[in-house]
N, C-alpha and C. Protein backbone atom coordinates (compact mmCIF):
# COMPACT_ATOMS: atom_id res chain seq x y z
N UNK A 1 -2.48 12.39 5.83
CA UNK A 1 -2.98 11.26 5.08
C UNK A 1 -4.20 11.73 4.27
N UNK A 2 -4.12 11.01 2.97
CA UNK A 2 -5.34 11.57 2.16
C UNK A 2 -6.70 11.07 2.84
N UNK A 3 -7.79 12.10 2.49
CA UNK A 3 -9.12 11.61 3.24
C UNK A 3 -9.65 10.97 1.80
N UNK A 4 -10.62 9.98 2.27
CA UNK A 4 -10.98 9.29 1.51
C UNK A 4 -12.65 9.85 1.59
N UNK A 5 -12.74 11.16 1.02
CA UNK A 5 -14.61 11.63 0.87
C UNK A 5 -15.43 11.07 0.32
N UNK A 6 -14.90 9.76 -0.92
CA UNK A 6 -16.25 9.44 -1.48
C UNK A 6 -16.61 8.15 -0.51
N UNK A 7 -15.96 7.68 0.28
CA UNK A 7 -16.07 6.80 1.58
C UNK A 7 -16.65 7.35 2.59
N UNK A 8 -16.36 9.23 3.17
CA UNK A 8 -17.00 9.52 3.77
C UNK A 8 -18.58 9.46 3.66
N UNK A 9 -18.89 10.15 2.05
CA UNK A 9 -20.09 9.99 1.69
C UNK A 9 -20.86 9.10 1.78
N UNK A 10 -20.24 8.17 1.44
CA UNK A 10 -21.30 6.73 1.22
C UNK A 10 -21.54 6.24 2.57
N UNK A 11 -20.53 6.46 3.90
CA UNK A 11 -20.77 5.84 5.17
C UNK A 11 -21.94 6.53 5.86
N UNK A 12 -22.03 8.34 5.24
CA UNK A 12 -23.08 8.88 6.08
C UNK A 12 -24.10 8.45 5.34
N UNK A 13 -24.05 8.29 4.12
CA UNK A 13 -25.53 8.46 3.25
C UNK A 13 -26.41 6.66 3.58
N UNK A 14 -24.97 5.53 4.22
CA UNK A 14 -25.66 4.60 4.49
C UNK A 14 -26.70 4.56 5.81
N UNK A 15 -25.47 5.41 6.75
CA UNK A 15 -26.14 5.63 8.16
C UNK A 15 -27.14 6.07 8.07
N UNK A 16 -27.84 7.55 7.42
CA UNK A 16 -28.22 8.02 7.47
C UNK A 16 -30.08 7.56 6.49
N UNK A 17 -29.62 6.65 5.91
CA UNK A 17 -30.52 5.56 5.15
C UNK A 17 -31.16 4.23 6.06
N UNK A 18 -30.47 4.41 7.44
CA UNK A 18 -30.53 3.26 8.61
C UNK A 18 -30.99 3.32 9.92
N UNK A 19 -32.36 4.19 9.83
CA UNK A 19 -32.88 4.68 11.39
C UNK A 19 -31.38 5.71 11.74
N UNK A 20 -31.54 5.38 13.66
CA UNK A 20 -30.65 5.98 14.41
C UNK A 20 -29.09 6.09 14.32
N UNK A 21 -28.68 6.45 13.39
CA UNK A 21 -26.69 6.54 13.28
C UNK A 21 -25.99 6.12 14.48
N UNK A 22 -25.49 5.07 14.33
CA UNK A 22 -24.55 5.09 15.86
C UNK A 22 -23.38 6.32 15.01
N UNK A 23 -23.29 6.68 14.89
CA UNK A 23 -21.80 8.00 14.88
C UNK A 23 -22.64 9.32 14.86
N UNK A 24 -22.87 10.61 15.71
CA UNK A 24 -23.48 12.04 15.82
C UNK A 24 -23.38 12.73 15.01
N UNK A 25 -21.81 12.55 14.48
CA UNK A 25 -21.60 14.32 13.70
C UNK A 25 -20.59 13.33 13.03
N UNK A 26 -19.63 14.30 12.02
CA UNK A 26 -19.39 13.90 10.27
C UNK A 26 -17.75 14.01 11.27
N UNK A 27 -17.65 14.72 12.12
CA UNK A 27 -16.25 14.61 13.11
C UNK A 27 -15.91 13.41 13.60
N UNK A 28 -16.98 12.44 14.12
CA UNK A 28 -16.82 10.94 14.24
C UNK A 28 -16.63 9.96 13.29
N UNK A 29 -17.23 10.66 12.50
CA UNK A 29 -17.20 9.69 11.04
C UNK A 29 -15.89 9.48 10.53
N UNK A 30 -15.13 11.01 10.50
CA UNK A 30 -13.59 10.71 10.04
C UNK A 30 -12.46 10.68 10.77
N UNK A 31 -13.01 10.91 12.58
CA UNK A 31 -11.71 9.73 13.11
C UNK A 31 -11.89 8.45 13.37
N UNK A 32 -12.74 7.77 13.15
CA UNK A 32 -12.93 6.57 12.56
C UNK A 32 -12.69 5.91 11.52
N UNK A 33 -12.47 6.88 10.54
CA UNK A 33 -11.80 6.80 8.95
C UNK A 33 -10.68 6.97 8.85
N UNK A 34 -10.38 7.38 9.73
CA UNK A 34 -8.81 7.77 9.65
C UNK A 34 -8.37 6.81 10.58
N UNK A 35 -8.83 6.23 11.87
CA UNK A 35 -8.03 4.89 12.21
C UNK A 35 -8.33 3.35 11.81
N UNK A 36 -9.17 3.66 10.94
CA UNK A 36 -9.34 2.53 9.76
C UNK A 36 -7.97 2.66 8.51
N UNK A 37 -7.88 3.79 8.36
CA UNK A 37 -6.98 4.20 7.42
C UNK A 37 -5.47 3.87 8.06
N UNK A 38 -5.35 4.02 8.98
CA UNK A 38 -4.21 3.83 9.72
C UNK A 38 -3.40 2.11 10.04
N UNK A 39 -4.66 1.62 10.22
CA UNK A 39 -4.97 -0.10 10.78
C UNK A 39 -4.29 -0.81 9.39
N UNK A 40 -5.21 -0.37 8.12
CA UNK A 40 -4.77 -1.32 6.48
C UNK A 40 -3.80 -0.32 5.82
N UNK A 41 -3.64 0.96 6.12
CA UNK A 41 -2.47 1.22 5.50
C UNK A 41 -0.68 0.85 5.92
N UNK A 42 -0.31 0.99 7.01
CA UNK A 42 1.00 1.00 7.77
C UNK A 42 0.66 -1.15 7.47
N UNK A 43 1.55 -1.48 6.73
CA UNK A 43 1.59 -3.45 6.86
C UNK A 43 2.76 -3.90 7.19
N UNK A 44 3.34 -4.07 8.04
CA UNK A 44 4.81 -4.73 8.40
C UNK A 44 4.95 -6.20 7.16
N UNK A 45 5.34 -6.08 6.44
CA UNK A 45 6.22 -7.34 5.74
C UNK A 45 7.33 -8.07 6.12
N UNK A 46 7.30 -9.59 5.61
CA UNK A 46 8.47 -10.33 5.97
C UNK A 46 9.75 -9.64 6.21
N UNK A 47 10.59 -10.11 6.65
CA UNK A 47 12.01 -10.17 6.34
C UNK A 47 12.61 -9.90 5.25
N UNK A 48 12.92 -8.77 4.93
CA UNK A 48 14.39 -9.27 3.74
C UNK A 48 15.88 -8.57 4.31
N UNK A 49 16.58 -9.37 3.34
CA UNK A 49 17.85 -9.36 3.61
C UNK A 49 18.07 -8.86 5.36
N UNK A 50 17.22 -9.60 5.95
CA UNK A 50 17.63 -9.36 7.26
C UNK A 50 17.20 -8.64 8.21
N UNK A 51 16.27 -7.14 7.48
CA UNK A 51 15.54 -6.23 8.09
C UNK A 51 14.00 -6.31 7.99
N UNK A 52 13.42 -5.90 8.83
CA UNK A 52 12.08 -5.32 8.68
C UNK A 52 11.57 -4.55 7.62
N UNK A 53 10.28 -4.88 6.94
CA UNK A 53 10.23 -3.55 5.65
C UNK A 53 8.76 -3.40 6.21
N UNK A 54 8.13 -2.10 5.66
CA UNK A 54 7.05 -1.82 5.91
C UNK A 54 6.43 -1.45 4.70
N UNK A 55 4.92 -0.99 4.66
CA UNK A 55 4.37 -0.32 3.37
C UNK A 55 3.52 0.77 4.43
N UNK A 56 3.22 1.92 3.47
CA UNK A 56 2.25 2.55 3.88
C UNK A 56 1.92 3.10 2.87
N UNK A 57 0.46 3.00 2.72
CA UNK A 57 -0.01 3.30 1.22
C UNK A 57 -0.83 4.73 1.02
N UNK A 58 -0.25 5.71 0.45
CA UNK A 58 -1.17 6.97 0.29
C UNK A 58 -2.70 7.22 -0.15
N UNK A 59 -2.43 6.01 -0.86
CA UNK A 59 -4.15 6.12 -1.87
C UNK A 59 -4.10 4.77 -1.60
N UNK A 60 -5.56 4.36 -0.83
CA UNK A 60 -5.95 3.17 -1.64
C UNK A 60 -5.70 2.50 -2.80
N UNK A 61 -5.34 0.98 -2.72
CA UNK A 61 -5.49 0.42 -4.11
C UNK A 61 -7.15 0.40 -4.99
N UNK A 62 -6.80 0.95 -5.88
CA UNK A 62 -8.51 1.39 -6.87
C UNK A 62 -7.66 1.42 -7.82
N UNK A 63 -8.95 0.79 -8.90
CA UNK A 63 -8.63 0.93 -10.23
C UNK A 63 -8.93 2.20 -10.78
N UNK A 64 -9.60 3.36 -10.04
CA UNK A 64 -9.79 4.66 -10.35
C UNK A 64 -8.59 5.84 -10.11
N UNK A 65 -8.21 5.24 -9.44
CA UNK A 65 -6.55 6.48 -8.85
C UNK A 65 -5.45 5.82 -9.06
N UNK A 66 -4.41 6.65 -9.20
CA UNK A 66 -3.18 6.18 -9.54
C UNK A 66 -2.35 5.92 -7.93
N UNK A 67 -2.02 4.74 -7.72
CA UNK A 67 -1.39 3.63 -6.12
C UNK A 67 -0.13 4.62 -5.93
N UNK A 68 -0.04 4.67 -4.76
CA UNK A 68 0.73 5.59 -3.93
C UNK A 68 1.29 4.94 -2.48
N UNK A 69 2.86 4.71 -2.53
CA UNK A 69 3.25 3.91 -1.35
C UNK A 69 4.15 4.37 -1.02
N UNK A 70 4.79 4.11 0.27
CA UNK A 70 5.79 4.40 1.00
C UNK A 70 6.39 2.84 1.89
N UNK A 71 7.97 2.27 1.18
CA UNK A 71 8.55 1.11 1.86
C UNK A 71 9.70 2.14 2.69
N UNK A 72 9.36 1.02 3.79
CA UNK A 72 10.46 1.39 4.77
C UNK A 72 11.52 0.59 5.12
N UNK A 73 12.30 0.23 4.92
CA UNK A 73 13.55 -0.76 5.46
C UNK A 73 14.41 -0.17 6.91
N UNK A 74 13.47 -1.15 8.07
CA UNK A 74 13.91 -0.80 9.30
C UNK A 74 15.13 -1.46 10.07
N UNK A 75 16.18 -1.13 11.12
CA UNK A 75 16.70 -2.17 11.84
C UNK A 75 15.83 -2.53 12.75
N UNK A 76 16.78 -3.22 13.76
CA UNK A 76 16.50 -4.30 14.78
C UNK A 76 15.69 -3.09 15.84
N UNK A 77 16.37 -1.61 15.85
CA UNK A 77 15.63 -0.71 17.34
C UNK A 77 14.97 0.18 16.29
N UNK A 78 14.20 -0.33 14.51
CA UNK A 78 12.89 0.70 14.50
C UNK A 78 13.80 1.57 13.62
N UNK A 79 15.09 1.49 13.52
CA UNK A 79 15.40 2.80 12.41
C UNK A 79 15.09 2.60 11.26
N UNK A 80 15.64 3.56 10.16
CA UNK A 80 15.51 3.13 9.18
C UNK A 80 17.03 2.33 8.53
N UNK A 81 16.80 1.85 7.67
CA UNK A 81 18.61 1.14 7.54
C UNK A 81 18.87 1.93 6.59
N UNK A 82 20.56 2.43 7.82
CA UNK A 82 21.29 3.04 6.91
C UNK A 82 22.36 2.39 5.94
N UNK A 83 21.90 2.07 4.58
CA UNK A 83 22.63 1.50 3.87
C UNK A 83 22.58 2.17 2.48
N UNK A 84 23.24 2.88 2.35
CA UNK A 84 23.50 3.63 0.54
C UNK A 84 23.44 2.84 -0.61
N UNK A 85 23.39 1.70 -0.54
CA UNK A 85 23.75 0.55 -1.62
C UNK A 85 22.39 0.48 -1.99
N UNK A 86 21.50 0.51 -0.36
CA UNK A 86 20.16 -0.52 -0.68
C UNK A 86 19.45 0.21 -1.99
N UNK A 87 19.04 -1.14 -3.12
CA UNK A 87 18.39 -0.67 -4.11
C UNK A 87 16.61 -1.42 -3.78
N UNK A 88 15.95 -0.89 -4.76
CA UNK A 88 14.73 -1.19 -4.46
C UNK A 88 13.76 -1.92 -6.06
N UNK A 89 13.34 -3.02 -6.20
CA UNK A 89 12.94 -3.39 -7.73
C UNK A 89 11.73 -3.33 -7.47
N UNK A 90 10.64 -3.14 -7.98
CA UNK A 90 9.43 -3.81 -7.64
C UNK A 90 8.44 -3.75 -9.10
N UNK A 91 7.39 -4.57 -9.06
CA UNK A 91 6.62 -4.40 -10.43
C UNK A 91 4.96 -5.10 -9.62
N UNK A 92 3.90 -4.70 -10.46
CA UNK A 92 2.56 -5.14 -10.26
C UNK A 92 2.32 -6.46 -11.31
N UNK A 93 1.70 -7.89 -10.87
CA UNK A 93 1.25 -8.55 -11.49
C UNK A 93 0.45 -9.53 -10.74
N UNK A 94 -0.41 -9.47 -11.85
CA UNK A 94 -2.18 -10.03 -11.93
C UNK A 94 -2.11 -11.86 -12.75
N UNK A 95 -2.85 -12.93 -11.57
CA UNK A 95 -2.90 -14.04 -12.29
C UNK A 95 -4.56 -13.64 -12.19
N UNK A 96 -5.28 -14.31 -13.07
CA UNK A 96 -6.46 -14.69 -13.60
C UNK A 96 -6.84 -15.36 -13.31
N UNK A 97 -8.43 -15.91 -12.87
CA UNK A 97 -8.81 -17.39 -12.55
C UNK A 97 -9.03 -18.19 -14.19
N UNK A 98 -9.05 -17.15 -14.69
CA UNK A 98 -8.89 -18.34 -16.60
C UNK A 98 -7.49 -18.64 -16.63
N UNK A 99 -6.41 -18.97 -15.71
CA UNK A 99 -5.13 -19.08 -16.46
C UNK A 99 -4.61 -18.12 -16.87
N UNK A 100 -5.20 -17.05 -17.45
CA UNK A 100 -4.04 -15.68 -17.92
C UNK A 100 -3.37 -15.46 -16.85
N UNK A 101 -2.45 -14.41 -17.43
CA UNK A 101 -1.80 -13.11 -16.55
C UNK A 101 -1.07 -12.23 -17.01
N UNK A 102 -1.02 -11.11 -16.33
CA UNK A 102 -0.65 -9.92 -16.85
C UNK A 102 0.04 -8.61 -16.10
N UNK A 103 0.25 -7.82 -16.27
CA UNK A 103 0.91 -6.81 -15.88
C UNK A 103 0.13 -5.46 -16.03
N UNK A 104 1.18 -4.41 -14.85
CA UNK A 104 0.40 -3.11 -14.99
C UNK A 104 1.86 -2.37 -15.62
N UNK A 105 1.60 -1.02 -16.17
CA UNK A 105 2.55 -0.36 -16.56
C UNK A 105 3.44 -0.19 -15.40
N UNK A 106 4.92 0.23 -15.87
CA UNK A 106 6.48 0.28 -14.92
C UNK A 106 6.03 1.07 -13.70
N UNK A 107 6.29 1.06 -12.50
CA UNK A 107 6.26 1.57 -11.09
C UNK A 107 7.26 2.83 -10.97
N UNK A 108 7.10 3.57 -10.65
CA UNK A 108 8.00 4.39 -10.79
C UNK A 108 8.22 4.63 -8.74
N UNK A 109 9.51 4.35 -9.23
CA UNK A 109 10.74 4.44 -7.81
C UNK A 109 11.30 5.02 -7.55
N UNK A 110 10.96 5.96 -6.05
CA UNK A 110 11.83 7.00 -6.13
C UNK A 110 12.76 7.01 -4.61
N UNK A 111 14.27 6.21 -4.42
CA UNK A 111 14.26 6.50 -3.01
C UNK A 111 15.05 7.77 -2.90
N UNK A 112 14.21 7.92 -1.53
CA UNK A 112 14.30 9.29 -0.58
C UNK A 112 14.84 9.55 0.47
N UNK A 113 15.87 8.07 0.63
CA UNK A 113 16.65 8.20 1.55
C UNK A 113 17.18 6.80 2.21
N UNK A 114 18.24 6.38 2.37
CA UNK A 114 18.65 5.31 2.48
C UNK A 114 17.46 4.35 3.31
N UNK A 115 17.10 3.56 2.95
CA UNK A 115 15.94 2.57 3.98
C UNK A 115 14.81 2.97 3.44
N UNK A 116 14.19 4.58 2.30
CA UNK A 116 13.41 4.58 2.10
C UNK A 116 12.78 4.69 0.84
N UNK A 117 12.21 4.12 0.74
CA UNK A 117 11.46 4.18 -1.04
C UNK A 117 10.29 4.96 -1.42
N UNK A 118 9.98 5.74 -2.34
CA UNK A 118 8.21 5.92 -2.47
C UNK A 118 7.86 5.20 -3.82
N UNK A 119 6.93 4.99 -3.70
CA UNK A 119 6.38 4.30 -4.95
C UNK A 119 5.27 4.96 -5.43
N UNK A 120 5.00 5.15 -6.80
CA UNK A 120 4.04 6.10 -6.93
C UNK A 120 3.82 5.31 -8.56
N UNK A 121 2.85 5.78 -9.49
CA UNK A 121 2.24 5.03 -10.72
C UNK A 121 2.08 3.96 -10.81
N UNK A 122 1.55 3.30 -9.68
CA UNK A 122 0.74 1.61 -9.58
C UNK A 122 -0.50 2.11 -10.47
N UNK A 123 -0.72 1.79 -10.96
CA UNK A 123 -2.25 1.73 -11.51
C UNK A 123 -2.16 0.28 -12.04
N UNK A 124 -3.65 -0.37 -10.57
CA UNK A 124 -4.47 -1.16 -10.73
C UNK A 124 -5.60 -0.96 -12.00
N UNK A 125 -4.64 -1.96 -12.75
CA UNK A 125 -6.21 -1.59 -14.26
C UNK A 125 -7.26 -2.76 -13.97
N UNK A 126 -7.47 -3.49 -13.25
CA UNK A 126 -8.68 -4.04 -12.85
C UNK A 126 -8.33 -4.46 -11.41
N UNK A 127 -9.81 -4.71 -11.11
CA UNK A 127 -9.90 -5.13 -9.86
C UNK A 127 -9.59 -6.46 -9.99
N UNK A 128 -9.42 -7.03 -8.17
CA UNK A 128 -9.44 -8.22 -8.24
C UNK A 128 -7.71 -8.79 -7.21
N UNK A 129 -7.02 -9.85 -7.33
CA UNK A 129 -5.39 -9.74 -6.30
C UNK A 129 -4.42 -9.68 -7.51
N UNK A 130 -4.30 -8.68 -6.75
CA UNK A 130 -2.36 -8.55 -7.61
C UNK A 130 -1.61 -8.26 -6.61
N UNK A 131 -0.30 -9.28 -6.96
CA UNK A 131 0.89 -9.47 -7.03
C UNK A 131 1.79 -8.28 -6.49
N UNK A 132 2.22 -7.60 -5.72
CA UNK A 132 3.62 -6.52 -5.36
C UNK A 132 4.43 -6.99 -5.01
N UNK A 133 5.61 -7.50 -6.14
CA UNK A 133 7.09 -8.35 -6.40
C UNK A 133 8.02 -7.23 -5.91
N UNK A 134 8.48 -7.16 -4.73
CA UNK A 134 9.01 -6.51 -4.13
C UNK A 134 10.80 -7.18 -4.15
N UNK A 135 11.78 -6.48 -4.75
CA UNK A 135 13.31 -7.53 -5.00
C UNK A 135 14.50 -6.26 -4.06
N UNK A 136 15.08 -6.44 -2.95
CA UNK A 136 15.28 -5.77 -2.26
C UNK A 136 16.74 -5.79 -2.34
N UNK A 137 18.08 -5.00 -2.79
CA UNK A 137 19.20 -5.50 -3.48
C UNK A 137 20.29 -4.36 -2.57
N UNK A 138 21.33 -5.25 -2.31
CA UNK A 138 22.54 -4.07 -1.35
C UNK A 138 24.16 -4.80 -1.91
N UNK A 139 25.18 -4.78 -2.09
CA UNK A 139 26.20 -4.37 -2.55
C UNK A 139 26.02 -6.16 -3.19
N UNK A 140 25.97 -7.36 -1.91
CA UNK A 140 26.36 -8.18 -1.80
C UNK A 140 25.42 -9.24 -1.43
N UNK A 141 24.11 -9.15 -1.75
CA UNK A 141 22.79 -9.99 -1.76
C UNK A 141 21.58 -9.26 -2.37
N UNK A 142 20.61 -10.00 -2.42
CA UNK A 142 19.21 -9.89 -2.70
C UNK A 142 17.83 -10.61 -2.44
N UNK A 143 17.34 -9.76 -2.01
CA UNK A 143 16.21 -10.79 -1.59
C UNK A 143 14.61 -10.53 -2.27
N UNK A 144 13.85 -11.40 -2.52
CA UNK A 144 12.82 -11.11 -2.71
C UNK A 144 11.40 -11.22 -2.48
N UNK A 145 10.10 -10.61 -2.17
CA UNK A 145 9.17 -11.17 -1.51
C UNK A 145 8.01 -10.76 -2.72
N UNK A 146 6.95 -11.72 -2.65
CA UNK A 146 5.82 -11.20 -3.39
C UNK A 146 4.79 -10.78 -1.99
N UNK A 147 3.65 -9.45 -2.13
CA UNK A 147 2.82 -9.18 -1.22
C UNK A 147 1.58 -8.80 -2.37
N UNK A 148 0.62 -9.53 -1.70
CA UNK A 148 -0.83 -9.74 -2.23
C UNK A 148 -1.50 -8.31 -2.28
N UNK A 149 -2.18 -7.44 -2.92
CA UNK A 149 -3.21 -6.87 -2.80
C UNK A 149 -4.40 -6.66 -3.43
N UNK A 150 -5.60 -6.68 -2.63
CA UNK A 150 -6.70 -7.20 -2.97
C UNK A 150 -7.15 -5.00 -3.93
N UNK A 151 -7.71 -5.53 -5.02
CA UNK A 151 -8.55 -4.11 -5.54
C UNK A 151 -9.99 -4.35 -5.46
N UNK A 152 -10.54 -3.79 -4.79
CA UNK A 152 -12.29 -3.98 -4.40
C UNK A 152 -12.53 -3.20 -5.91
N UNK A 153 -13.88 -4.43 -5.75
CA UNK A 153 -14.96 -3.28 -7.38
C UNK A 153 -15.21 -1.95 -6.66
């Protein structure tokens, strides 16, 4: 999993700005970062078409890096579903508190194996909640879910 250093930085340089550090050494700092990383990245999502889907996100959502994900389409005992058909749609969109809304450039989709998707060229161009229209499609249905994600300033 990617480390997130300019997070490392800023957590020691706060501690370290704050009397006594509760964390010793920069070794505590990032398995703590890393099961923070673990906790908001892996998100079980609704239902579709019947299965379990998951996300796990490589990069943080930031409007500075280009969004990096991994969907999983599981069965009932945790596999992944084996289904050759399953297709995968998805797109980023942003409502406004003025009433606008808008879009980010095309998502690029790559699956890697039946049940699995990667998603890679999200770019969040501003902060703020957008929209992941997730449309989940196999020979003979489709289903679709929207999932919220928040982009911190």
């Amino acid at each position: 999993m990617q480390k997130c250093s300019h997070l490392i930085y800023a957590l020691i340089l706060f501690m370290s700005a704050c009397g006594k550090a509760p964390i010793n050494n920069l070794a505590d700092v990032s398995r703590k970062i890393d099961r923070l990383e673990d906790e908001l990245n892996t998100l079980p999502l609704k239902n579709m078409l019947g299965h379990q889907i998951f996300i796990q996100f490589y990069t943080r959502p930031s409007t500075a890096i280009e969004g990096k994900m991994l969907l999983q389409v599981v069965d009932d005992q945790g596999n992944l579903y084996n289904d050759y058909d399953l297709e995968l749609d998805a797109f980023l969109w942003m409502k406004m508190s003025n009433g606008k809304e808008h879009g980010s450039s095309p998502l690029t989709i790559k699956k890697t194996a039946p049940g699995l998707f990667y998603l890679s060229e999200m770019f969040f161009i501003m902060n703020g909640k957008w929209e992941l229209h997730l449309t989940l499609k196999n020979a003979t249905n489709s289903s679709t879910l929207v999932h919220y994600i928040e982009v911190p300033d």
